[in-house]
C-alpha atoms as a PDB file:
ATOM      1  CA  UNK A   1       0.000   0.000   0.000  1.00  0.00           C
ATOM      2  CA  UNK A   2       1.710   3.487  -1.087  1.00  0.00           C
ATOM      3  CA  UNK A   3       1.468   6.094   2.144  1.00  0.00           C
ATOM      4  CA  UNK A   4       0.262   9.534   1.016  1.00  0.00           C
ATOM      5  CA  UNK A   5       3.765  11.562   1.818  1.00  0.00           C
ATOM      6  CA  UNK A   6       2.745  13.952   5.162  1.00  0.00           C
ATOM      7  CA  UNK A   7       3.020  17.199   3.541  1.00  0.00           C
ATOM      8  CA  UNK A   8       0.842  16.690   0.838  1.00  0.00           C
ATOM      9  CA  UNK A   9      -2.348  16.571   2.963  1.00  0.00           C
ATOM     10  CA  UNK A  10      -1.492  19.438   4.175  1.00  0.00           C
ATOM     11  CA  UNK A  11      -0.982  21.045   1.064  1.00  0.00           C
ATOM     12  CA  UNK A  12      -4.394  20.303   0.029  1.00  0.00           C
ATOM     13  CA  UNK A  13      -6.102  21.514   2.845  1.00  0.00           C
ATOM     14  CA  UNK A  14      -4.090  24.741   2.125  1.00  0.00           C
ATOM     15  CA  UNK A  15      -5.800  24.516  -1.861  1.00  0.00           C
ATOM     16  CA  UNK A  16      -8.942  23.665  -0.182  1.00  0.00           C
ATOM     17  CA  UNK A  17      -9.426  26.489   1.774  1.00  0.00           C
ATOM     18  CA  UNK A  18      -7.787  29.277  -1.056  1.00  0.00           C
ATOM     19  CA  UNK A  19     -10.596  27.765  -3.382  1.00  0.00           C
ATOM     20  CA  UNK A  20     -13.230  28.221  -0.351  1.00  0.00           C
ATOM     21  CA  UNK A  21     -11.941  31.823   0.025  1.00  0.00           C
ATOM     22  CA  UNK A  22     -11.640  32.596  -3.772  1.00  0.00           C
ATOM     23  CA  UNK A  23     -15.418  31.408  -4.111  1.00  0.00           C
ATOM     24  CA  UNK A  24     -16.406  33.606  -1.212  1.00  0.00           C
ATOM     25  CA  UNK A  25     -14.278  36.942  -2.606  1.00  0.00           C
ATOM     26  CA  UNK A  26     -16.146  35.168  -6.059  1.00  0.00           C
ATOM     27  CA  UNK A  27     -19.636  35.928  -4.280  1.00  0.00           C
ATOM     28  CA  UNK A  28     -18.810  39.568  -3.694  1.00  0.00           C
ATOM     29  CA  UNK A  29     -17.579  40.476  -6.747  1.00  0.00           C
ATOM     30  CA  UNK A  30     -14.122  40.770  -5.774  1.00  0.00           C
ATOM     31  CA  UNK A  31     -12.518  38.594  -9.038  1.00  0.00           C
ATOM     32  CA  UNK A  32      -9.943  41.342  -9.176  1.00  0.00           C
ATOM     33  CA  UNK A  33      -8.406  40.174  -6.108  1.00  0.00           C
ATOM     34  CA  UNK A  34      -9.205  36.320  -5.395  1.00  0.00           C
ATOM     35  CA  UNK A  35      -6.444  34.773  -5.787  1.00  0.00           C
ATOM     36  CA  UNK A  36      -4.116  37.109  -4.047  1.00  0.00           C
ATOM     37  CA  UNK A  37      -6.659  37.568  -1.113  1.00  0.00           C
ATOM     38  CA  UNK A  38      -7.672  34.117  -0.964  1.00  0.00           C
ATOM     39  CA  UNK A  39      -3.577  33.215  -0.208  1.00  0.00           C
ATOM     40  CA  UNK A  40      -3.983  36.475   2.470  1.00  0.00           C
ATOM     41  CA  UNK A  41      -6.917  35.143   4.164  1.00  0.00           C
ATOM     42  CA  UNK A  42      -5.102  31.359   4.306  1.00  0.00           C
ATOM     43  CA  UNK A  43      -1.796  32.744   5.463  1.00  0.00           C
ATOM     44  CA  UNK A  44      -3.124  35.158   7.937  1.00  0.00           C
ATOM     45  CA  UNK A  45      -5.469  32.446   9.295  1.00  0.00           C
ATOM     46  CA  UNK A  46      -2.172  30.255   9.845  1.00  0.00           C
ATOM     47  CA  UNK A  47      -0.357  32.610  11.374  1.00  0.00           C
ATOM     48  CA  UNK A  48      -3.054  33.202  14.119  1.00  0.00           C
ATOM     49  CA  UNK A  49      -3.456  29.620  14.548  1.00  0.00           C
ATOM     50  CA  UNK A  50       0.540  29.768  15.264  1.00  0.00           C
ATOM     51  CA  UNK A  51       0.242  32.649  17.625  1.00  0.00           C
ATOM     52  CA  UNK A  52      -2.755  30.899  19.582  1.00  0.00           C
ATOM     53  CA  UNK A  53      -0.647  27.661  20.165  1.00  0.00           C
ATOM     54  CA  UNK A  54       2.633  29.306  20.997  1.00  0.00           C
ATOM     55  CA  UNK A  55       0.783  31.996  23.460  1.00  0.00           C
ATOM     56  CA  UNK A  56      -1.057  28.298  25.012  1.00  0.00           C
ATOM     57  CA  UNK A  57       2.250  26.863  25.506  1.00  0.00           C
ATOM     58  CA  UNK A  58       3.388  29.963  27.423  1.00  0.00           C
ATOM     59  CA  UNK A  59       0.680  30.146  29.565  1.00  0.00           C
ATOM     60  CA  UNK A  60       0.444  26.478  30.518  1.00  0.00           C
ATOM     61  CA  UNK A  61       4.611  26.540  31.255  1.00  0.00           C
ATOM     62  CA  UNK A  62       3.952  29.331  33.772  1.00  0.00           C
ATOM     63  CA  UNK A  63       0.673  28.067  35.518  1.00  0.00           C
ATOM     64  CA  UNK A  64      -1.598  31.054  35.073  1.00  0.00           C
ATOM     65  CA  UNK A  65      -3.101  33.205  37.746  1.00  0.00           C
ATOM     66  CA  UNK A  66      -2.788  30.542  40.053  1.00  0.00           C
ATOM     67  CA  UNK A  67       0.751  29.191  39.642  1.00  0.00           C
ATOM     68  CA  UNK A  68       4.153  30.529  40.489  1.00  0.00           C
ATOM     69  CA  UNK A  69       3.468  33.690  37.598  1.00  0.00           C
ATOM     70  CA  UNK A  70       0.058  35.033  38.247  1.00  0.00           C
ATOM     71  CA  UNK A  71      -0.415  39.071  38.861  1.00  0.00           C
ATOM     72  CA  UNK A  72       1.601  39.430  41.734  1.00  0.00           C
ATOM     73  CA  UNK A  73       4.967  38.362  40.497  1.00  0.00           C
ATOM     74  CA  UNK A  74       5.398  35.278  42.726  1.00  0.00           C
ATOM     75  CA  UNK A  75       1.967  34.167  42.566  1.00  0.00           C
ATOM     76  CA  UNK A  76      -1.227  35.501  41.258  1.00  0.00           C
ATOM     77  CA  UNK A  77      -4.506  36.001  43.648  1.00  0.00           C
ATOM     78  CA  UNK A  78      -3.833  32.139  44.611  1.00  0.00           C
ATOM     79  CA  UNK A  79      -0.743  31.234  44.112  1.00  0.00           C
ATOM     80  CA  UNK A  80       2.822  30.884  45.962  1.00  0.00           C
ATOM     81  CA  UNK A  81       2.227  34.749  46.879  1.00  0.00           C
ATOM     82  CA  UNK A  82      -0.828  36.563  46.216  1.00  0.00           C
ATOM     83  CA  UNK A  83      -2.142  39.957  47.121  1.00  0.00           C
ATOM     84  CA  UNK A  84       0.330  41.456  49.565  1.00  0.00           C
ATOM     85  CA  UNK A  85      -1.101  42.713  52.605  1.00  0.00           C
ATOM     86  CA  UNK A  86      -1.861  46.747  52.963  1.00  0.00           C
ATOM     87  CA  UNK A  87       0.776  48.106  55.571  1.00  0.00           C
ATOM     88  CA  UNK A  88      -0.961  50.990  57.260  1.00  0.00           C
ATOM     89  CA  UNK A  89       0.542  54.433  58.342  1.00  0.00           C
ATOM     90  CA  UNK A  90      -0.277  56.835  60.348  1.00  0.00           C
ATOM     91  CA  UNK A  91      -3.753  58.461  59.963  1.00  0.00           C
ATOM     92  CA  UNK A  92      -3.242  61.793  58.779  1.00  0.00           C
ATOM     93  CA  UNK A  93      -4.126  64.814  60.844  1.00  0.00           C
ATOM     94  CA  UNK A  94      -7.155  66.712  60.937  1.00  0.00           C
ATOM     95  CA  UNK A  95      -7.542  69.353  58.316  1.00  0.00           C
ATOM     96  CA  UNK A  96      -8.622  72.460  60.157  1.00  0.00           C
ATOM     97  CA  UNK A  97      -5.563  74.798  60.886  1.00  0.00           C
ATOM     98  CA  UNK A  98      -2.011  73.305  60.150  1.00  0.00           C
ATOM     99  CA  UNK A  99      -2.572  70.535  62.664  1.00  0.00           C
ATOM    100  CA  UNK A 100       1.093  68.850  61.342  1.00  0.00           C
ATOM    101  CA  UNK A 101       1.231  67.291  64.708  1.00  0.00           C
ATOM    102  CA  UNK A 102       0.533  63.163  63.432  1.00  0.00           C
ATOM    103  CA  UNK A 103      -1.912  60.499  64.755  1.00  0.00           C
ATOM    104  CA  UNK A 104      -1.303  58.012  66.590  1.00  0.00           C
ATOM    105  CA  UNK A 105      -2.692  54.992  68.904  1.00  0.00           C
ATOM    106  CA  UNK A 106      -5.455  52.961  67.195  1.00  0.00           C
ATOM    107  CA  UNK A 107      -9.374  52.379  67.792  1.00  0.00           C
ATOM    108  CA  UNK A 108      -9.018  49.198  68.339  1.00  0.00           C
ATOM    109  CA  UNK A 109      -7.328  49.501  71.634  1.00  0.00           C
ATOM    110  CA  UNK A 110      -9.930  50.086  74.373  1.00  0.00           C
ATOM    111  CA  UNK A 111      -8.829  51.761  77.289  1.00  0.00           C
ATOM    112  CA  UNK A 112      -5.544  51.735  76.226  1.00  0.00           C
ATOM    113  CA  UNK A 113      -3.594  55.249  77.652  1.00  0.00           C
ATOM    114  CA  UNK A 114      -0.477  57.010  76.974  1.00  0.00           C
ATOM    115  CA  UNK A 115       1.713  59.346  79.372  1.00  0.00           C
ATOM    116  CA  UNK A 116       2.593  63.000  78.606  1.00  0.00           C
ATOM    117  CA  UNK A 117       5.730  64.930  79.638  1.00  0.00           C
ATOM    118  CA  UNK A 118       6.254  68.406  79.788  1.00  0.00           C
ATOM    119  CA  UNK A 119       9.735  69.140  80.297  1.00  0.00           C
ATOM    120  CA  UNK A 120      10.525  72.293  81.993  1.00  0.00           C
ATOM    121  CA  UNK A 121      12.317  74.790  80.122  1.00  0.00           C
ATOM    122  CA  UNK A 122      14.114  77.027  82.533  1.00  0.00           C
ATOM    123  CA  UNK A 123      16.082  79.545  79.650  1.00  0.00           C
ATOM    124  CA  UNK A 124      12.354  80.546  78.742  1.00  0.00           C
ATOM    125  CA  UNK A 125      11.219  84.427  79.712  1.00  0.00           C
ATOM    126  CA  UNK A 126       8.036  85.592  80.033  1.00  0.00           C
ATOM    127  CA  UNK A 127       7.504  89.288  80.331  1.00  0.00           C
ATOM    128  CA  UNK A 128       4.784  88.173  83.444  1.00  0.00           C
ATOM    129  CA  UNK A 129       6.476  87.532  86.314  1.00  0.00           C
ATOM    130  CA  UNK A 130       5.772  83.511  87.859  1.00  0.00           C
ATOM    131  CA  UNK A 131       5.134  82.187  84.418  1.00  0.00           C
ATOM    132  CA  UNK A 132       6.429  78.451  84.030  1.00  0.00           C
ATOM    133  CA  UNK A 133       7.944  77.957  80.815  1.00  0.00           C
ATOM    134  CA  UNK A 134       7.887  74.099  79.674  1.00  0.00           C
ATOM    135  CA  UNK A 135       9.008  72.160  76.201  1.00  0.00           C
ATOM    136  CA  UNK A 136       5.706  70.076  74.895  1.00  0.00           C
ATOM    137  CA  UNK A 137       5.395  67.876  72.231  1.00  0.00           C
ATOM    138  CA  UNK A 138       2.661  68.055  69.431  1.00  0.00           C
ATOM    139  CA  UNK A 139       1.268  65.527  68.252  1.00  0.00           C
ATOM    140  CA  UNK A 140      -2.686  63.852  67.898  1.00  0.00           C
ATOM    141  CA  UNK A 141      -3.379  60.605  69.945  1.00  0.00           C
ATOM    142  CA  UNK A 142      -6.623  58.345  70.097  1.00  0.00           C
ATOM    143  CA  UNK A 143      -6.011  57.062  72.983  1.00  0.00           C
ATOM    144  CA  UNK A 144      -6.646  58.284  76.763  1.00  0.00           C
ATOM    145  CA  UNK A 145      -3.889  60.696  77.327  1.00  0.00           C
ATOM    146  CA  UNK A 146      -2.654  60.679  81.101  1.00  0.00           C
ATOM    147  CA  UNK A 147      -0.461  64.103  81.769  1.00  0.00           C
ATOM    148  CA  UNK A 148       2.160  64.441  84.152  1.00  0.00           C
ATOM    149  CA  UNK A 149       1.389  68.165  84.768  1.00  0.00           C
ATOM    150  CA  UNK A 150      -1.480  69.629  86.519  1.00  0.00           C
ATOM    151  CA  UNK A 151      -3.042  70.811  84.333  1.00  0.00           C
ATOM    152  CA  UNK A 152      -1.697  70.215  81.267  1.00  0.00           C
ATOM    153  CA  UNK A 153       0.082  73.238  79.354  1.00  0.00           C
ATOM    154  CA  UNK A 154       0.326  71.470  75.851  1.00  0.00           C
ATOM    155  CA  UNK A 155       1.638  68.059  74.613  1.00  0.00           C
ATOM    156  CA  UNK A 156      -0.026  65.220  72.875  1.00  0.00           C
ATOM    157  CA  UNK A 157      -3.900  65.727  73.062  1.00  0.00           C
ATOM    158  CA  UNK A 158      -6.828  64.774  70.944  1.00  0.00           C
ATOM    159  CA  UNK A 159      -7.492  65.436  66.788  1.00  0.00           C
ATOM    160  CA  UNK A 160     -10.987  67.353  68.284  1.00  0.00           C
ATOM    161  CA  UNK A 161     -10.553  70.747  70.200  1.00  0.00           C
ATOM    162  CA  UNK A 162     -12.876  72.041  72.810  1.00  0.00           C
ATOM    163  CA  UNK A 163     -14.879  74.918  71.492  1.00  0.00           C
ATOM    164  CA  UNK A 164     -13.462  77.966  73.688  1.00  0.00           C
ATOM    165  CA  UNK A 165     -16.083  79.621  76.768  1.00  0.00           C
ATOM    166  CA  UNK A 166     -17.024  79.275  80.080  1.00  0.00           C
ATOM    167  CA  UNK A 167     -18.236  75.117  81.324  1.00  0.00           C
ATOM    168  CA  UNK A 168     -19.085  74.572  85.038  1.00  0.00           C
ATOM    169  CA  UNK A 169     -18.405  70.670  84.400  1.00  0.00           C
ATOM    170  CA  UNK A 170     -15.121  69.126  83.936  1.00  0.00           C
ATOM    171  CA  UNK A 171     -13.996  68.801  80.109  1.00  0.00           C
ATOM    172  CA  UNK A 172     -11.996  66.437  78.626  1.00  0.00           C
ATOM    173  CA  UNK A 173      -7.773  67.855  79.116  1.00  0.00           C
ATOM    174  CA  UNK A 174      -6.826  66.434  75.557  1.00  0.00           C
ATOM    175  CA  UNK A 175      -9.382  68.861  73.833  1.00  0.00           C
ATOM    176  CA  UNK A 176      -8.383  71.893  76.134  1.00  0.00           C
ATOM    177  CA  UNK A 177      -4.778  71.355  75.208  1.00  0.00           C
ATOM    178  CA  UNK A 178      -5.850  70.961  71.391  1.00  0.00           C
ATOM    179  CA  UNK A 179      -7.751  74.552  71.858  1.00  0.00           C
ATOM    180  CA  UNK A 180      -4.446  75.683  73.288  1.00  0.00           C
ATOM    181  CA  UNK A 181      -2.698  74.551  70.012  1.00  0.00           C
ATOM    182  CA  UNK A 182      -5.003  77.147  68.320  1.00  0.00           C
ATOM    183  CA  UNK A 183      -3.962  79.663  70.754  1.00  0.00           C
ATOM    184  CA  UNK A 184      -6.563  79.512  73.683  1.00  0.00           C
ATOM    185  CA  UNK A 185      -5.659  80.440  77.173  1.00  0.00           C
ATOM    186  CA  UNK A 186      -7.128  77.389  79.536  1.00  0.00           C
ATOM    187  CA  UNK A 187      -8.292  78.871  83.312  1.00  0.00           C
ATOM    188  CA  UNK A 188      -8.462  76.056  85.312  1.00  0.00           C
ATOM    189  CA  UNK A 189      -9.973  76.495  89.267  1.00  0.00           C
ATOM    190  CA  UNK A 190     -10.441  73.962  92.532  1.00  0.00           C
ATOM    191  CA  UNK A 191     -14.052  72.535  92.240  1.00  0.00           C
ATOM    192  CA  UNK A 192     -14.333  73.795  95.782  1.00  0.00           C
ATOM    193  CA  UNK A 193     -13.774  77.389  95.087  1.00  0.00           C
ATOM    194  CA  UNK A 194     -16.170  79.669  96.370  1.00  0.00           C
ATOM    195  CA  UNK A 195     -19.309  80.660  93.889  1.00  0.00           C
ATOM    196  CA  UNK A 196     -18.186  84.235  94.576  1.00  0.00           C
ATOM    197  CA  UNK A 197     -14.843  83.431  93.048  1.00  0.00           C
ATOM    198  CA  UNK A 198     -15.982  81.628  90.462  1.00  0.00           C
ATOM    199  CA  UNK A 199     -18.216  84.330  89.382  1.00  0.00           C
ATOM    200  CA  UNK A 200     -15.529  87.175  89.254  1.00  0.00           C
ATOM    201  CA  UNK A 201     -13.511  84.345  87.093  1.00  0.00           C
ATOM    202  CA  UNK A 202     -16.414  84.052  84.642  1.00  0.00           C
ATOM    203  CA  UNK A 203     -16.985  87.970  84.441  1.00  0.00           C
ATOM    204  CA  UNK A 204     -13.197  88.289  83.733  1.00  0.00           C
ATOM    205  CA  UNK A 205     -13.099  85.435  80.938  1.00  0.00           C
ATOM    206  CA  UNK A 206     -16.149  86.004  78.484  1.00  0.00           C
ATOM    207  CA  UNK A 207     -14.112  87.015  75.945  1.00  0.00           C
ATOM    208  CA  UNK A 208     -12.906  84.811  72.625  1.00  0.00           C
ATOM    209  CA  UNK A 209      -9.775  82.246  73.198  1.00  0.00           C
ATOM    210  CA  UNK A 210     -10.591  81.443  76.582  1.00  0.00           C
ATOM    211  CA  UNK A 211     -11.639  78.708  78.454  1.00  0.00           C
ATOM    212  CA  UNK A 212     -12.572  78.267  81.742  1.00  0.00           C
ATOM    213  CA  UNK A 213     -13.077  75.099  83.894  1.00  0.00           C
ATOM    214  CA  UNK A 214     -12.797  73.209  86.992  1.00  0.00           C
ATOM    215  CA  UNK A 215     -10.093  70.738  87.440  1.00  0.00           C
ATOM    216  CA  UNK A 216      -9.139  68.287  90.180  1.00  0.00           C
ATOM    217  CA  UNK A 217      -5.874  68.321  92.074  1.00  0.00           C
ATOM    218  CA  UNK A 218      -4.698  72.003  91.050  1.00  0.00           C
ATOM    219  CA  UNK A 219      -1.387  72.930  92.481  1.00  0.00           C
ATOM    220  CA  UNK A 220      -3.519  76.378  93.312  1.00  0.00           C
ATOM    221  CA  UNK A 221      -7.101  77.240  93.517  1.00  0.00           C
ATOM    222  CA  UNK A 222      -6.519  78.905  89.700  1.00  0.00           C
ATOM    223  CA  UNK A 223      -4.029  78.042  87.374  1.00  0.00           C
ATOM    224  CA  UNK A 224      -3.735  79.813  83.751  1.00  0.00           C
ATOM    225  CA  UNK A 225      -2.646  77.737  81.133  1.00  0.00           C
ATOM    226  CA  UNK A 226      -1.501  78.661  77.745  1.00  0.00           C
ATOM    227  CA  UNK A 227       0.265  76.195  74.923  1.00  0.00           C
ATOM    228  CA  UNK A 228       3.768  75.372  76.798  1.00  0.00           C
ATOM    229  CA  UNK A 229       3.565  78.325  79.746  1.00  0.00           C
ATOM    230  CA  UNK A 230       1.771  78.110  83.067  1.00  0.00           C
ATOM    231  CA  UNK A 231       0.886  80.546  85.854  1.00  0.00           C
ATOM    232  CA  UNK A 232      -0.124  79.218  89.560  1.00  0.00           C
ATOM    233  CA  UNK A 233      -2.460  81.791  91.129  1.00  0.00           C
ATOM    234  CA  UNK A 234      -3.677  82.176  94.845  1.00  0.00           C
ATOM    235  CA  UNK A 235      -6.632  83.884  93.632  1.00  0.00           C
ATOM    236  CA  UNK A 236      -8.987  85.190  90.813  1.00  0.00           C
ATOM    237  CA  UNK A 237      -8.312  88.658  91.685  1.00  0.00           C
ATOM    238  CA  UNK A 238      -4.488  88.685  91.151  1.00  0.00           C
ATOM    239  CA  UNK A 239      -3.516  91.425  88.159  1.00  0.00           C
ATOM    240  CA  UNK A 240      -1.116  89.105  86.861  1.00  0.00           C
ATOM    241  CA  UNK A 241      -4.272  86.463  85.446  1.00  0.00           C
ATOM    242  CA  UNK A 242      -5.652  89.313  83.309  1.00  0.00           C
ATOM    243  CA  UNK A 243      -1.804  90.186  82.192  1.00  0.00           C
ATOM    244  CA  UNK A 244      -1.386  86.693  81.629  1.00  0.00           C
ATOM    245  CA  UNK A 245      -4.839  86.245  79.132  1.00  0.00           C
ATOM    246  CA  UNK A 246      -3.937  89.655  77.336  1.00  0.00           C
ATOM    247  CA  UNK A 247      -0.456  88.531  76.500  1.00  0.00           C
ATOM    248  CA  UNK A 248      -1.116  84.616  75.793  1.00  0.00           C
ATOM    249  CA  UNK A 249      -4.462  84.375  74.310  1.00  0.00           C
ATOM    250  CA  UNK A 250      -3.036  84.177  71.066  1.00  0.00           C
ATOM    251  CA  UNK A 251      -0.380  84.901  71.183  1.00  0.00           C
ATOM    252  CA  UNK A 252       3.533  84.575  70.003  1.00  0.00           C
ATOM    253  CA  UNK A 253       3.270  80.883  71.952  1.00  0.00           C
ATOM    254  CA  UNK A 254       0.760  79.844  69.376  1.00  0.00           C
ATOM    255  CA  UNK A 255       1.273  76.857  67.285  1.00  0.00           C
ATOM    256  CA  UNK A 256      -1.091  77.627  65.036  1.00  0.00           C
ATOM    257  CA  UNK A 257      -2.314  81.129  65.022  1.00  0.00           C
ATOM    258  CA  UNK A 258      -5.554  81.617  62.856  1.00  0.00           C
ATOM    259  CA  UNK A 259      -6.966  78.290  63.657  1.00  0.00           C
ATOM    260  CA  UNK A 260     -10.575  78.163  65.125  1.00  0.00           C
ATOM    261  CA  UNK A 261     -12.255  77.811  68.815  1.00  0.00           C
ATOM    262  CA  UNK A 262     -15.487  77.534  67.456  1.00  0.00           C
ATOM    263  CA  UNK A 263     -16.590  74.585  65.468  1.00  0.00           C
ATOM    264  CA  UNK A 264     -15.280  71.627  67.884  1.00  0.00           C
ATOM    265  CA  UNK A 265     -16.716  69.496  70.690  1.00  0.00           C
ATOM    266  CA  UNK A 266     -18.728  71.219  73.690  1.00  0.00           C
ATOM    267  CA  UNK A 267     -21.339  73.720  74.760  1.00  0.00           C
ATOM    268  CA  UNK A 268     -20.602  76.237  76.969  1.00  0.00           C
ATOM    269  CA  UNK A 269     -22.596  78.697  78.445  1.00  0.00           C
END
């Protein structure tokens, strides 16, 4: 029996397929150009069915999506890698004022604290005379801040400021000390002083930048705070805690100077 040599067979599937396409070009009235299309149309249809095959091999040599290629280099979505897990930063500060002071702490950590420390700074001067000078730092922090100075006169505090005015209830210290950032001046008195005191501290503060509220454990029965100075005072009527407002409210200690004490958390009266 005589074997049909290999090549041949193809051959006539090639002559097969021109005459198919020079029937078709034929139909359409394109005679000018069947036999030279007809090759076209063969050849280009061969060299797709190349591409097709070779682009198969490549893709079954490197396992796809879900073998050692894949979209991530090592590994696709399921492979020896995958999706690389998001590294998160810190969340960035709030965007009233400069605020360049960064977050930190987490949500996710109930109860958790952190300690403050205000480190004296003895070279400061203060044209008032008794004003404690101290270095702060400045930063935001979600978590309960516990201060090492009584009251606090700046340092890490919360990304929400305590709109500025006279409370009769404690407020939270890390939003006093953000208001202070902005260039309040915090008046702090014993919960025990008398009414008549507290009333000649309350006609003295109504103005703007100024806060006033009671505090626990106060070194004096009024101390004036202002962002990194302090003044301990025996009581409401001494000049210096209308010297100290006037020169501090804010003023040149101000970290940012322009940003608000309206607009934040609290009511006052």
């Amino acid at each position: 029996m005589s074997r049909t040599p290999r090549g041949s067979s193809r051959r006539r599937v090639r002559v097969s397929e021109a005459a198919a396409a020079a029937a078709l070009f034929a139909v359409f009235g394109l005679t000018g150009c069947a036999d030279g299309g007809a090759e076209d149309l063969v050849k280009g249809k061969n060299e797709d069915e190349a591409a097709a095959s070779a682009t198969a091999k490549a893709d079954g040599g490197k396992g796809g999506d879900g073998g050692k290629g894949g979209d991530a280099g090592n590994g696709g979505d399921a492979g020896n890698g995958g999706t690389q897990p998001k590294v998160s930063g810190s969340p960035a500060p709030d965007g009233t004022g400069d605020d360049s002071g960064s977050d930190s702490g987490s949500d996710d950590q109930p109860g958790a604290t952190v300690t403050d420390k205000a480190v004296p700074a003895p070279n400061a001067v203060s044209p008032i005379d008794g004003v404690v000078a101290y270095t702060v730092e400045r930063t935001h922090e979600k978590r309960r801040v516990v201060y090492d100075l009584t009251p606090p006169a700046g340092g890490v505090h919360n990304a929400r400021w305590l709109n500025c005015g006279i409370y009769r209830t404690g407020q939270d210290a890390s939003m006093a000390v953000h208001s202070m950032e902005h260039g309040a001046v915090w008046v702090t008195y014993r919960p025990d002083l008398p009414n008549d005191q507290v009333a000649e501290l309350e006609a003295l503060l109504g103005g703007p930048f100024v806060l006033l509220t009671p505090y626990d454990g106060l070194p004096a029965p009024v101390v004036a705070s202002a962002w990194g100075v302090q003044l301990a005072l025996e009581s409401p009527s001494d000049p210096r805690l209308a010297q100290f407002v006037s020169y501090y409210r804010e003023g040149p200690q101000t970290p940012e100077p322009g940003a608000p004490c309206t607009g934040g958390v609290g009511s006052p009266r």
